[in-house]
Structure formats: structure tokens, C-alpha cells
PDB file of N, CA and C in Angstrom:
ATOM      1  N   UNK A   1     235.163 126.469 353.497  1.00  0.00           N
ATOM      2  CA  UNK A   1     234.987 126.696 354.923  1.00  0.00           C
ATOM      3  C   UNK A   1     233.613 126.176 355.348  1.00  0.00           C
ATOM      4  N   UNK A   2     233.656 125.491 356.343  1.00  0.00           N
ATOM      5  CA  UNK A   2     232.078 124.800 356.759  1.00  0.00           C
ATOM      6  C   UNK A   2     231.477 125.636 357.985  1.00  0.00           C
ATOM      7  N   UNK A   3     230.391 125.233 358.333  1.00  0.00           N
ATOM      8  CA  UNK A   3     229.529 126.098 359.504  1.00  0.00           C
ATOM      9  C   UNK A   3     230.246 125.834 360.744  1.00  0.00           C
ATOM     10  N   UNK A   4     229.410 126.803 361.376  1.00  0.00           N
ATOM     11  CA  UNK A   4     229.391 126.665 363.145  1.00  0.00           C
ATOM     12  C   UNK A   4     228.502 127.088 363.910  1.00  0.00           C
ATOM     13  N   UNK A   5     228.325 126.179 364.774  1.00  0.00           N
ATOM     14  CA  UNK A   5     227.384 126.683 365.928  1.00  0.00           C
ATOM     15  C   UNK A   5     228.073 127.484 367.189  1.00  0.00           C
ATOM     16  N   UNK A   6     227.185 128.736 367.047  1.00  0.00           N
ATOM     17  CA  UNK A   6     228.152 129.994 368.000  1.00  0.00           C
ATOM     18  C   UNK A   6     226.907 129.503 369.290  1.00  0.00           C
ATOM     19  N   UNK A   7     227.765 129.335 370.536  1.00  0.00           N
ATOM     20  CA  UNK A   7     226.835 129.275 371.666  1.00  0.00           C
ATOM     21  C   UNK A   7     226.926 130.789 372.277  1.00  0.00           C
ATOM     22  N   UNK A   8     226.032 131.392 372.752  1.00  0.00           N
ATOM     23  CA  UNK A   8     226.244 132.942 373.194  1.00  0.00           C
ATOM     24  C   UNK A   8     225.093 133.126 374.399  1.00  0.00           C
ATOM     25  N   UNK A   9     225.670 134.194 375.174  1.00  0.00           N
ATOM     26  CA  UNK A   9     224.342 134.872 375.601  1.00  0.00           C
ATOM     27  C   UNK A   9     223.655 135.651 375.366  1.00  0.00           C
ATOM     28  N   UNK A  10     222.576 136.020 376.056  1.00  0.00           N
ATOM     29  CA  UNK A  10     221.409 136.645 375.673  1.00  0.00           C
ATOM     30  C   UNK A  10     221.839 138.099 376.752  1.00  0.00           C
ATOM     31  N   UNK A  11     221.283 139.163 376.341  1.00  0.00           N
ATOM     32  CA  UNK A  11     221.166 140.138 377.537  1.00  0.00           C
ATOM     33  C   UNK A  11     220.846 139.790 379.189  1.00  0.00           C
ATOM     34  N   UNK A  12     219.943 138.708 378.584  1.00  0.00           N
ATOM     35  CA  UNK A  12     219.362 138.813 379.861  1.00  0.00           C
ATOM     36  C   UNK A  12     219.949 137.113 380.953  1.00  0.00           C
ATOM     37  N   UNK A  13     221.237 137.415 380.488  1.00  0.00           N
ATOM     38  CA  UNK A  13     222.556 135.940 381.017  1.00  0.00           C
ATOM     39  C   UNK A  13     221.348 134.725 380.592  1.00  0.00           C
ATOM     40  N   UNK A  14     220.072 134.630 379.226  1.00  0.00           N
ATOM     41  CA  UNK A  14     220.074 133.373 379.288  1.00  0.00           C
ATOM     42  C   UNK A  14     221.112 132.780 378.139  1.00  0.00           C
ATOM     43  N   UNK A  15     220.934 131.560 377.123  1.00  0.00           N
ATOM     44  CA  UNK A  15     221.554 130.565 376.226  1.00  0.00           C
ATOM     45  C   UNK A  15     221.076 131.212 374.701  1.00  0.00           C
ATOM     46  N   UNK A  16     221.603 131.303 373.674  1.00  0.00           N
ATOM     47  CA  UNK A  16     221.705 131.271 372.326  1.00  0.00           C
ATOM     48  C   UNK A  16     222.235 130.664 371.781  1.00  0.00           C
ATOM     49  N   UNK A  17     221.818 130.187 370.341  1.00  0.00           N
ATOM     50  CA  UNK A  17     222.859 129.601 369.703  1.00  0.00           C
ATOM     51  C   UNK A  17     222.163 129.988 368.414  1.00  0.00           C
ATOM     52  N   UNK A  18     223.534 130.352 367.363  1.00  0.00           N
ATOM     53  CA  UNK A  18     223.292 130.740 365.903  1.00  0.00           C
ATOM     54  C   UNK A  18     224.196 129.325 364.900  1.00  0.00           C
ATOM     55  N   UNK A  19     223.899 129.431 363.834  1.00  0.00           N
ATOM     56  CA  UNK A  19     224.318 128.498 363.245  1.00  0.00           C
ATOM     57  C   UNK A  19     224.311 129.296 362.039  1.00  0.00           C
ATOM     58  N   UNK A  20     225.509 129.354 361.536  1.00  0.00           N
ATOM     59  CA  UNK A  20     226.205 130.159 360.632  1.00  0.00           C
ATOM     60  C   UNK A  20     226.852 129.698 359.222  1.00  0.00           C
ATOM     61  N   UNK A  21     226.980 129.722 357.949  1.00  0.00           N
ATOM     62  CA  UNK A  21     227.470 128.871 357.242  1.00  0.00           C
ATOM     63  C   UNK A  21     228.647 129.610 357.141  1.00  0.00           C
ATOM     64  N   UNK A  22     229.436 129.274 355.911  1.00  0.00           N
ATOM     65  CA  UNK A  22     230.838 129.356 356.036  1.00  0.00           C
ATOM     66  C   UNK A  22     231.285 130.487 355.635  1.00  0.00           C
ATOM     67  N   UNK A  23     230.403 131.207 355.048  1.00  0.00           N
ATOM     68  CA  UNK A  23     230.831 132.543 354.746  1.00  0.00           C
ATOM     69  C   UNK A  23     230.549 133.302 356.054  1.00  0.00           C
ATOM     70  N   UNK A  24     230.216 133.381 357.265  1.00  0.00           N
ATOM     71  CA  UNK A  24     229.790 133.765 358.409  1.00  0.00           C
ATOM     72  C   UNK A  24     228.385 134.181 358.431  1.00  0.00           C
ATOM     73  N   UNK A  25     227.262 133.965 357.204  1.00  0.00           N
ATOM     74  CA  UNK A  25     226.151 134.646 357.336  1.00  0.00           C
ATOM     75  C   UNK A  25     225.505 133.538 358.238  1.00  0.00           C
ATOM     76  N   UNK A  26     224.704 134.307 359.300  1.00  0.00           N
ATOM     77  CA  UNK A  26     223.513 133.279 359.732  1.00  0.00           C
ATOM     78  C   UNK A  26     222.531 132.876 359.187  1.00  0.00           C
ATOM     79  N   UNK A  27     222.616 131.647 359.225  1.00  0.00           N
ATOM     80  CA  UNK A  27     221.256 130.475 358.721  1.00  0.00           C
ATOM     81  C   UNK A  27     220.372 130.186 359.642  1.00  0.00           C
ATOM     82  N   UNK A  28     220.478 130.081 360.844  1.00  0.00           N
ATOM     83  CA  UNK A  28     219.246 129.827 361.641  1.00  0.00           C
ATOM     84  C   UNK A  28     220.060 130.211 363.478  1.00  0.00           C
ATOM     85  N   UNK A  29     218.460 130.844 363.726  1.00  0.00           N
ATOM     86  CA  UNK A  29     218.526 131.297 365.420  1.00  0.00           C
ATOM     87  C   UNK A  29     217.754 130.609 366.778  1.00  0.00           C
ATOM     88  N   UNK A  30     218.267 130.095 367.379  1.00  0.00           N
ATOM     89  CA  UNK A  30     217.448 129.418 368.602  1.00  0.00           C
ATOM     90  C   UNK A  30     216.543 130.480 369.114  1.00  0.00           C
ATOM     91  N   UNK A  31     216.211 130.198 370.314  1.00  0.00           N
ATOM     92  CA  UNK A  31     214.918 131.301 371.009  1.00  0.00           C
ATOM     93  C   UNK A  31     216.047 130.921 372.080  1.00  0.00           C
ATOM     94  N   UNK A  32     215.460 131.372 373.151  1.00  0.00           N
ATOM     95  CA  UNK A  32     216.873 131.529 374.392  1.00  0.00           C
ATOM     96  C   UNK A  32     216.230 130.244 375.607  1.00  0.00           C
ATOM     97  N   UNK A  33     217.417 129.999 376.220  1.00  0.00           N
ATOM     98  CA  UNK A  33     217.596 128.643 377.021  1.00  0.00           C
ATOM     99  C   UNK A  33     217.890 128.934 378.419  1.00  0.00           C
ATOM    100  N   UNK A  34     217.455 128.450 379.396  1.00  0.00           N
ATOM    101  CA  UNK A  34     217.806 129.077 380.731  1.00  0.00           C
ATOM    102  C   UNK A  34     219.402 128.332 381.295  1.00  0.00           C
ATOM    103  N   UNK A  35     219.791 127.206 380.630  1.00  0.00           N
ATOM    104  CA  UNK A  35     220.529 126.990 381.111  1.00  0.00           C
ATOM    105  C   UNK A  35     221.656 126.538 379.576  1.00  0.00           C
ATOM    106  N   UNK A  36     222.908 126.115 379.147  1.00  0.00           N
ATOM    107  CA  UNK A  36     223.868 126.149 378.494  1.00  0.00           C
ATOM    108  C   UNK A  36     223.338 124.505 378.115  1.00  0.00           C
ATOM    109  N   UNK A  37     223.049 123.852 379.200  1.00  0.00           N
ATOM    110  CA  UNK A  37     223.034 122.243 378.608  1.00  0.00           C
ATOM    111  C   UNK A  37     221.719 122.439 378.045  1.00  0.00           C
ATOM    112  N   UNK A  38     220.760 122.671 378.119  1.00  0.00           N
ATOM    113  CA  UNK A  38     219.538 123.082 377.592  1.00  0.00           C
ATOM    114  C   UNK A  38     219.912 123.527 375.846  1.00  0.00           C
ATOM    115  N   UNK A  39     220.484 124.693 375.762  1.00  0.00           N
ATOM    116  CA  UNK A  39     221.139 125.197 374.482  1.00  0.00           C
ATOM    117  C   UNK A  39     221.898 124.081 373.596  1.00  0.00           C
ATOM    118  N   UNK A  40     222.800 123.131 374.527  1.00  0.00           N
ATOM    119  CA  UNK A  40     223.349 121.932 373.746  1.00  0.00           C
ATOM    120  C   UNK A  40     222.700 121.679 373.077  1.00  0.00           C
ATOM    121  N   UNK A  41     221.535 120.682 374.114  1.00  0.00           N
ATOM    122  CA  UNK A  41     220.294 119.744 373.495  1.00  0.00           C
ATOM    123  C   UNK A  41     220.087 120.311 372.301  1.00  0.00           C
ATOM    124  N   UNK A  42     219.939 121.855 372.150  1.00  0.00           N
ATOM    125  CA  UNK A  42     218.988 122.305 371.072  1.00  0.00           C
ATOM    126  C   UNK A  42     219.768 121.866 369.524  1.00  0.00           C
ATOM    127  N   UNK A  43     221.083 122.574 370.277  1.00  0.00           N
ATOM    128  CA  UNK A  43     222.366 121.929 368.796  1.00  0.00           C
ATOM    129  C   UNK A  43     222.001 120.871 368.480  1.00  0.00           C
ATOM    130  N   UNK A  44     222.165 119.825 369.160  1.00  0.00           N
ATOM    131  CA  UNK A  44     221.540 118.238 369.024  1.00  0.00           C
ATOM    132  C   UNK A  44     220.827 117.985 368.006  1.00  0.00           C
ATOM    133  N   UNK A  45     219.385 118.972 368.457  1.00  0.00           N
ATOM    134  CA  UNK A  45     218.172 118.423 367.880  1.00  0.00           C
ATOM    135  C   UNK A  45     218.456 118.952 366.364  1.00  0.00           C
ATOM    136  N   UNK A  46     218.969 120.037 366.250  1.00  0.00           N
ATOM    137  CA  UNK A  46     219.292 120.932 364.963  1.00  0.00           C
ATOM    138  C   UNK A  46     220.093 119.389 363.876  1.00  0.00           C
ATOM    139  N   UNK A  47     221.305 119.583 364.787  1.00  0.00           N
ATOM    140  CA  UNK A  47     222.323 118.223 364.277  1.00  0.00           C
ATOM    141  C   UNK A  47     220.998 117.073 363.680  1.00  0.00           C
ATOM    142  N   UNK A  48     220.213 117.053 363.930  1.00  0.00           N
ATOM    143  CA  UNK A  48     219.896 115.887 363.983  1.00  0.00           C
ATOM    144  C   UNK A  48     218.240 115.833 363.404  1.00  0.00           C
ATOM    145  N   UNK A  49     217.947 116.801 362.972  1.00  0.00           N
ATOM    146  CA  UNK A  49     216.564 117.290 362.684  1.00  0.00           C
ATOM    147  C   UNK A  49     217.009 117.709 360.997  1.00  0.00           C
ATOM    148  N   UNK A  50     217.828 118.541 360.932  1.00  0.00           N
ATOM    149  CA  UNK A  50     218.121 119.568 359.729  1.00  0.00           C
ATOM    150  C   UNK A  50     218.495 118.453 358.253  1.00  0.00           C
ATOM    151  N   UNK A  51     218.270 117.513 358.623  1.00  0.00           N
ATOM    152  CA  UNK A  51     218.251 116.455 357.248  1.00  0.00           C
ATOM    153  C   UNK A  51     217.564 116.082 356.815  1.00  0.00           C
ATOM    154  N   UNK A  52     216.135 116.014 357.345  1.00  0.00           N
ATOM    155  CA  UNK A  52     214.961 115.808 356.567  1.00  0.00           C
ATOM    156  C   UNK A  52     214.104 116.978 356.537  1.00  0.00           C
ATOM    157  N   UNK A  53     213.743 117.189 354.915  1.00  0.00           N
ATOM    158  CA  UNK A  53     213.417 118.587 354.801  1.00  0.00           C
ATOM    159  C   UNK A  53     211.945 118.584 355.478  1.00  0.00           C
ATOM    160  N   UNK A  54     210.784 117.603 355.729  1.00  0.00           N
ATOM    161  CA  UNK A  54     209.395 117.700 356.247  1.00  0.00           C
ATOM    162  C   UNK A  54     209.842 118.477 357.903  1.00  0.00           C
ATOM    163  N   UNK A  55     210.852 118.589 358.178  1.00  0.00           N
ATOM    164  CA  UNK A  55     210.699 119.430 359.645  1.00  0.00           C
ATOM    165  C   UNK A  55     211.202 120.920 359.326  1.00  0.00           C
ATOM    166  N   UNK A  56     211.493 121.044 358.004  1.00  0.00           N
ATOM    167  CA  UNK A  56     211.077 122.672 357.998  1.00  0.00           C
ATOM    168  C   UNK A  56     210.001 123.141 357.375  1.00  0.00           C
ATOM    169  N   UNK A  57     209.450 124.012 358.023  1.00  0.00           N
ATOM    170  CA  UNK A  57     208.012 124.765 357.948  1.00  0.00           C
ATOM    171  C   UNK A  57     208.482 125.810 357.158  1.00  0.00           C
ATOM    172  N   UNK A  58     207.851 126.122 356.182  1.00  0.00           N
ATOM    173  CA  UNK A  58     207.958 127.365 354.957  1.00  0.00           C
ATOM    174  C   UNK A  58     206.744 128.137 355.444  1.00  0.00           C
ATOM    175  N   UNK A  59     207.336 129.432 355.729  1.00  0.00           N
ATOM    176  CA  UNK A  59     206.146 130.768 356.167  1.00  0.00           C
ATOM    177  C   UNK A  59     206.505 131.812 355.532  1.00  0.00           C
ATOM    178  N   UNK A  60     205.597 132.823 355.525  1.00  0.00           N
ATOM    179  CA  UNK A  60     205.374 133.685 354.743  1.00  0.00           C
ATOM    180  C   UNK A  60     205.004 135.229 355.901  1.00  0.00           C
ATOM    181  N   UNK A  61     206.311 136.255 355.828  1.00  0.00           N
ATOM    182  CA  UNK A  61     205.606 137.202 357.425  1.00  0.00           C
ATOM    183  C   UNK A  61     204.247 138.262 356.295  1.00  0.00           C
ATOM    184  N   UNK A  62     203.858 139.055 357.529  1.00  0.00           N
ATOM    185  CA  UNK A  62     202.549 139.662 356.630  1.00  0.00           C
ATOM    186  C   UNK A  62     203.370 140.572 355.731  1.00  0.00           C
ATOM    187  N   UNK A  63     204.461 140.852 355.709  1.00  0.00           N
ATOM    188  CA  UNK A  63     205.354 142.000 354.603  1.00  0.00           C
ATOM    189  C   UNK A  63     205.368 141.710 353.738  1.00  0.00           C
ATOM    190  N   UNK A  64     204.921 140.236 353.658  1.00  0.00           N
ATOM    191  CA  UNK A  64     205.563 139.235 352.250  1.00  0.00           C
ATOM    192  C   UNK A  64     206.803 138.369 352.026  1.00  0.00           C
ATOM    193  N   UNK A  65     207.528 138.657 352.981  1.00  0.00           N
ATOM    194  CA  UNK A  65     209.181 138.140 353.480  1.00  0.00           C
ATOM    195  C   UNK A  65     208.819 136.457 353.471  1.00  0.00           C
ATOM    196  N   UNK A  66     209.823 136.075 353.285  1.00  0.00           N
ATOM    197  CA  UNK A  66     209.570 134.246 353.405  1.00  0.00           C
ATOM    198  C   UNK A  66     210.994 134.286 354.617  1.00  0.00           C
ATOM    199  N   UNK A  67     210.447 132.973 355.633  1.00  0.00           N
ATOM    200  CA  UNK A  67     211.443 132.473 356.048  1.00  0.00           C
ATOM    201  C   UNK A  67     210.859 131.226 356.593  1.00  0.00           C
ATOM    202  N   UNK A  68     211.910 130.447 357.377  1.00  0.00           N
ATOM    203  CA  UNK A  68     211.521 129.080 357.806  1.00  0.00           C
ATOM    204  C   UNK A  68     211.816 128.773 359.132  1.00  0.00           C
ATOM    205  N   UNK A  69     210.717 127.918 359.686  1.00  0.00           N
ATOM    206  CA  UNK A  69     211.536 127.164 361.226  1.00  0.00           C
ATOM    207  C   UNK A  69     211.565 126.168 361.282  1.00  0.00           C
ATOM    208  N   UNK A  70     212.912 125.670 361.855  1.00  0.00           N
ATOM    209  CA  UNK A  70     212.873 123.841 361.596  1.00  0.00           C
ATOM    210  C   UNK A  70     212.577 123.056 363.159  1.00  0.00           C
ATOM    211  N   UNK A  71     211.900 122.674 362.915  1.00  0.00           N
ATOM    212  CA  UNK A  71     210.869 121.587 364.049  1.00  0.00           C
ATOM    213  C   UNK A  71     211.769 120.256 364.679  1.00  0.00           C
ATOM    214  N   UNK A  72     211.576 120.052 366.037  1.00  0.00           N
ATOM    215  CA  UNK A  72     211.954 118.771 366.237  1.00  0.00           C
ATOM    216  C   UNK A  72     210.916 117.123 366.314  1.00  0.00           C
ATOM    217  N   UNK A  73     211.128 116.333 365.944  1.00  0.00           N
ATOM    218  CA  UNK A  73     210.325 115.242 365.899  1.00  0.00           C
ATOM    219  C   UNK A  73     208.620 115.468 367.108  1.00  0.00           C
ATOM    220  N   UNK A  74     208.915 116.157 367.572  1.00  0.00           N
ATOM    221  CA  UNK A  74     207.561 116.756 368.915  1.00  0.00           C
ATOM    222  C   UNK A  74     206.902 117.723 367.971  1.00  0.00           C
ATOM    223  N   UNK A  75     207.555 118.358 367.051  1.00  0.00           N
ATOM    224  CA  UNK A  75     206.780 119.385 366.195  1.00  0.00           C
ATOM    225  C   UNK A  75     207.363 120.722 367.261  1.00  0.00           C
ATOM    226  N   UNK A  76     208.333 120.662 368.210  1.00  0.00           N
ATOM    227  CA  UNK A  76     208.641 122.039 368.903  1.00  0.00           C
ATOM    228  C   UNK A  76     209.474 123.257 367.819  1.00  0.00           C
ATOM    229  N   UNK A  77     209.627 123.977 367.972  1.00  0.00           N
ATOM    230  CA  UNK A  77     210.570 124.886 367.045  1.00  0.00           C
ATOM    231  C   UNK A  77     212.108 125.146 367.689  1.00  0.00           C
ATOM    232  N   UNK A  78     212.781 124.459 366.747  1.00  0.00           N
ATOM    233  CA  UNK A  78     214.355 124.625 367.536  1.00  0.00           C
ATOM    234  C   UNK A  78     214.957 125.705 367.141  1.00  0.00           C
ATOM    235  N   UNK A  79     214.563 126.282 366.028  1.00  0.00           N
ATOM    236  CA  UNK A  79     215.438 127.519 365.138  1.00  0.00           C
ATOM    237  C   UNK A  79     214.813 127.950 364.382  1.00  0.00           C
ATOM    238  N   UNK A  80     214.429 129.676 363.983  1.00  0.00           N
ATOM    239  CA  UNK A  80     214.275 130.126 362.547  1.00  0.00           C
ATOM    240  C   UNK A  80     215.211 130.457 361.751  1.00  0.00           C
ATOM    241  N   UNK A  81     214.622 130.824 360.688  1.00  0.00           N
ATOM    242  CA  UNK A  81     215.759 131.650 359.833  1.00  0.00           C
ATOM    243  C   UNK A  81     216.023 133.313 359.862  1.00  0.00           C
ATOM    244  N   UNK A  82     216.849 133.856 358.919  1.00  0.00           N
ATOM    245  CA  UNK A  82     216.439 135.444 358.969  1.00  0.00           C
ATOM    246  C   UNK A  82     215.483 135.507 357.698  1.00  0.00           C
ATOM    247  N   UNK A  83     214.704 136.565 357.723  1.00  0.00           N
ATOM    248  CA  UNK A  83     213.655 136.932 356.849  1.00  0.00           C
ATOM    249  C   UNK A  83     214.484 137.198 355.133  1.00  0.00           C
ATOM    250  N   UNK A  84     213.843 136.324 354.031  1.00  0.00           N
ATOM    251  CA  UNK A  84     214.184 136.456 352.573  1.00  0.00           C
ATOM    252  C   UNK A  84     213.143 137.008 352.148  1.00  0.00           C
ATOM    253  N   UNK A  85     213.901 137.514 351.020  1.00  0.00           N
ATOM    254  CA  UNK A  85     213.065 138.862 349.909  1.00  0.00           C
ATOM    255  C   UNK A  85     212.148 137.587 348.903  1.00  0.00           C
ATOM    256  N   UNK A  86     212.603 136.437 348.695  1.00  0.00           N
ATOM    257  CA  UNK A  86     212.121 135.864 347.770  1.00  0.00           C
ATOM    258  C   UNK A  86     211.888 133.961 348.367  1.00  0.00           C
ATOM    259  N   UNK A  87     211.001 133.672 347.586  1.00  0.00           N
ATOM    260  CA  UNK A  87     210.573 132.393 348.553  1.00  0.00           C
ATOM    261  C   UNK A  87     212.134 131.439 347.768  1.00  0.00           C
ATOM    262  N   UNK A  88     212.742 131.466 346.590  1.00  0.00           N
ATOM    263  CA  UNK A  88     213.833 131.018 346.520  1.00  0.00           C
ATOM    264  C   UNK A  88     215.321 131.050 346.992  1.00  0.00           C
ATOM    265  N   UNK A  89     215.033 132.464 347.815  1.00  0.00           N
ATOM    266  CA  UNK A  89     216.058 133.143 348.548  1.00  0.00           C
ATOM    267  C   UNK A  89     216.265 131.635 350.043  1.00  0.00           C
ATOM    268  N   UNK A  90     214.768 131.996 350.512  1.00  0.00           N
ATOM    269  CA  UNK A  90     214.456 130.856 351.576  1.00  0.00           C
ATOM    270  C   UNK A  90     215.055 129.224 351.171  1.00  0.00           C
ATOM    271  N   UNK A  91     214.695 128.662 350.177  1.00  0.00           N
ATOM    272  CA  UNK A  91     215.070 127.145 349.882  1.00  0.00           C
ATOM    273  C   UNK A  91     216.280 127.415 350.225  1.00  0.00           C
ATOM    274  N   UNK A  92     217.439 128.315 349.617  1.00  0.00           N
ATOM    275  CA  UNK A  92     218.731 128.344 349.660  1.00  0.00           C
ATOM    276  C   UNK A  92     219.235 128.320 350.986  1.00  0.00           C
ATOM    277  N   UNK A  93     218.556 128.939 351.957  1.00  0.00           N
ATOM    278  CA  UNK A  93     218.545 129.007 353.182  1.00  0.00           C
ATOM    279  C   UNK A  93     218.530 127.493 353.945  1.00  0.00           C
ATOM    280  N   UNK A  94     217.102 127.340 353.601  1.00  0.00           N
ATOM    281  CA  UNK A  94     217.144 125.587 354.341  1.00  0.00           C
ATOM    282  C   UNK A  94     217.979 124.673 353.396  1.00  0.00           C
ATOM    283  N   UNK A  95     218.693 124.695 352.078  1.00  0.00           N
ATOM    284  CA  UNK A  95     219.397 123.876 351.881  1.00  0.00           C
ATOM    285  C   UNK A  95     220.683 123.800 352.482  1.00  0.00           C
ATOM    286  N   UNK A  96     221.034 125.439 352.752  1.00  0.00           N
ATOM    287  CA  UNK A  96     222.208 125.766 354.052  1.00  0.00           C
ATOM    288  C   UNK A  96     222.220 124.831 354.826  1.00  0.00           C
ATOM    289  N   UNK A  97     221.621 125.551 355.626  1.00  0.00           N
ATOM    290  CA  UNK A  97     221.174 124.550 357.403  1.00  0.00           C
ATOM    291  C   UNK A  97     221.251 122.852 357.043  1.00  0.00           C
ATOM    292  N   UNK A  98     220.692 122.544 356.117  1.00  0.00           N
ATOM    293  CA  UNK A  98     220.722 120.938 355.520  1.00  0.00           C
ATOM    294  C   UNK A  98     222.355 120.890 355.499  1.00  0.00           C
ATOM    295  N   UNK A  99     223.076 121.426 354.926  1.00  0.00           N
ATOM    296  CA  UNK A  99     224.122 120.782 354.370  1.00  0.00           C
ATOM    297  C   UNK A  99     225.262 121.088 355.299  1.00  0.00           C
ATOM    298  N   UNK A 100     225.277 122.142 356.179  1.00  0.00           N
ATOM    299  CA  UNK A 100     225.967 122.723 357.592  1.00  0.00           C
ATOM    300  C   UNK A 100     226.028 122.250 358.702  1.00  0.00           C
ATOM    301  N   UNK A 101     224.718 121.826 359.075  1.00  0.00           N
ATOM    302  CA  UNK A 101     224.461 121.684 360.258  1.00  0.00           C
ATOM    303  C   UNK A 101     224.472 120.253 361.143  1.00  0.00           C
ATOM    304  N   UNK A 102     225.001 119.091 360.367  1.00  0.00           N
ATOM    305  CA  UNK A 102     225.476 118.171 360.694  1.00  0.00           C
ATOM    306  C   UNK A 102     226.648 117.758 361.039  1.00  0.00           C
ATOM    307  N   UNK A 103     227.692 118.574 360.460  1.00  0.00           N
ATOM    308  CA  UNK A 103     228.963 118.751 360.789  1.00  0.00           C
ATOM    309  C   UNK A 103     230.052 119.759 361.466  1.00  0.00           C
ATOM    310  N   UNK A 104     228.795 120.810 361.380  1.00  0.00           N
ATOM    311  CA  UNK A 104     229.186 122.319 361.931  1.00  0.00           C
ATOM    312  C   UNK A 104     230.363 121.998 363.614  1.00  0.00           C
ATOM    313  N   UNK A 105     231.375 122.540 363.632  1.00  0.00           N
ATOM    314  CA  UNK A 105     232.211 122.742 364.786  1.00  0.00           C
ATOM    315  C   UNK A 105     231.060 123.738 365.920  1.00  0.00           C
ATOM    316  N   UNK A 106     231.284 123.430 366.935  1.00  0.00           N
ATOM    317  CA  UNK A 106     230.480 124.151 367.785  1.00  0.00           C
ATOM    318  C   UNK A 106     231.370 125.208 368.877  1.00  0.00           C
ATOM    319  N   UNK A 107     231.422 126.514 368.645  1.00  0.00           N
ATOM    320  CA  UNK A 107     232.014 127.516 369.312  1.00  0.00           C
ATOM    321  C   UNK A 107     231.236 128.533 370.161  1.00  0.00           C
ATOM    322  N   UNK A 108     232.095 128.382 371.572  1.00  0.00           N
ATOM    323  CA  UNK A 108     231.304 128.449 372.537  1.00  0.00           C
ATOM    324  C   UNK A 108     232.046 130.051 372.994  1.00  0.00           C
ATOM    325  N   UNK A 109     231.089 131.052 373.071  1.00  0.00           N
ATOM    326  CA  UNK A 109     231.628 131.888 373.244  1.00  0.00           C
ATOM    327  C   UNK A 109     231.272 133.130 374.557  1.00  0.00           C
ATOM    328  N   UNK A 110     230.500 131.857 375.477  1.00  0.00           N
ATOM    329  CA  UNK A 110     230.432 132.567 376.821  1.00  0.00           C
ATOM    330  C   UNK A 110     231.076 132.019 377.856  1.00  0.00           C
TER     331      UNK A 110
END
């Protein structure tokens, strides 16, 4: 089973989008979009960013948690991840998004 990009709203009627691998866990979360074509773009940049690994940023929160955000060619942040217990937990993560997110079906669910 391969990924998908879930388009959704936010509480507050703006844009989301999650990108999910095939088991349904989420791999990476947008920040919110005021408008739906805005949210596209972001798929786009994801589609189209998530293959070369130098646009994901490896961080570390102050808990100790590892996770990542993957950057678009501007250096903007299109998506993080959810927070891993282990910095190998994380690679597995961005090798997700690498291997998903180019082909992912996009399901729109507002």
C-alpha cells in the first residue's frame, strides 16, 4: 500500500495537509494555508523537494526527541515530522517521506 496526501482543515477553516505512509502512520505535517491552492503548492513542493536528502534538516527538541523538517529550494519549511525516541527512529522517517511522497495519491477531504 503506498502514501497519501490527506488535504484537511484546520479549526480555524484554514488548509492542512498530512502525508501519511501506507500503513496510515503520519510522516510529515504542513503548518496551515489560508487558502486550498496555497496547500496544493505545498504538496508540490513536498512532491518535489522530498528526494534530495540536503533539504531535510535533522533537529533535536530540548527533551531529546529527534525529528525533521524538509525545506523548499528558498530554505522555507514545507513540513515536519512527528517527534522520534531515537535519532534512527528519525532517518526511517525521512527515508518514508523520500520514498512516499513522490507518488503519494492526494485525498482531499474538505
Amino acid at each position: 500500500m503506498s502514501g497519501k496526501f490527506e488535504i484537511d482543515k484546520a479549526s480555524n477553516d484554514q488548509f492542512i495537509f498530512r502525508l501519511k505512509a501506507g500503513n496510515g502512520e503520519i510522516i510529515l505535517a504542513s503548518e496551515q494555508y489560508t487558502t486550498k491552492s496555497a496547500c496544493e503548492n505545498g504538496i508540490d513542493s513536498v512532491r518535489k523537494n522530498s528526494t534530495a536528502d540536503d533539504n531535510f534538516e535533522r533537529k533535536i527538541a530540548k527533551d531529546e526527541r529527534h525529528y525533521f523538517v524538509l525545506k523548499a529550494a528558498n530554505h522555507q519549511v514545507i513540513g515536519q515530522s512527528q517527534m522520534y525516541k531515537s535519532a534512527d527512529g528519525m532517518e526511517n522517517g525521512i527515508a518514508s517521506v523520500a520514498a512516499n511522497a513522490p507518488t503519494a495519491v492526494l485525498v482531499d477531504l474538505t
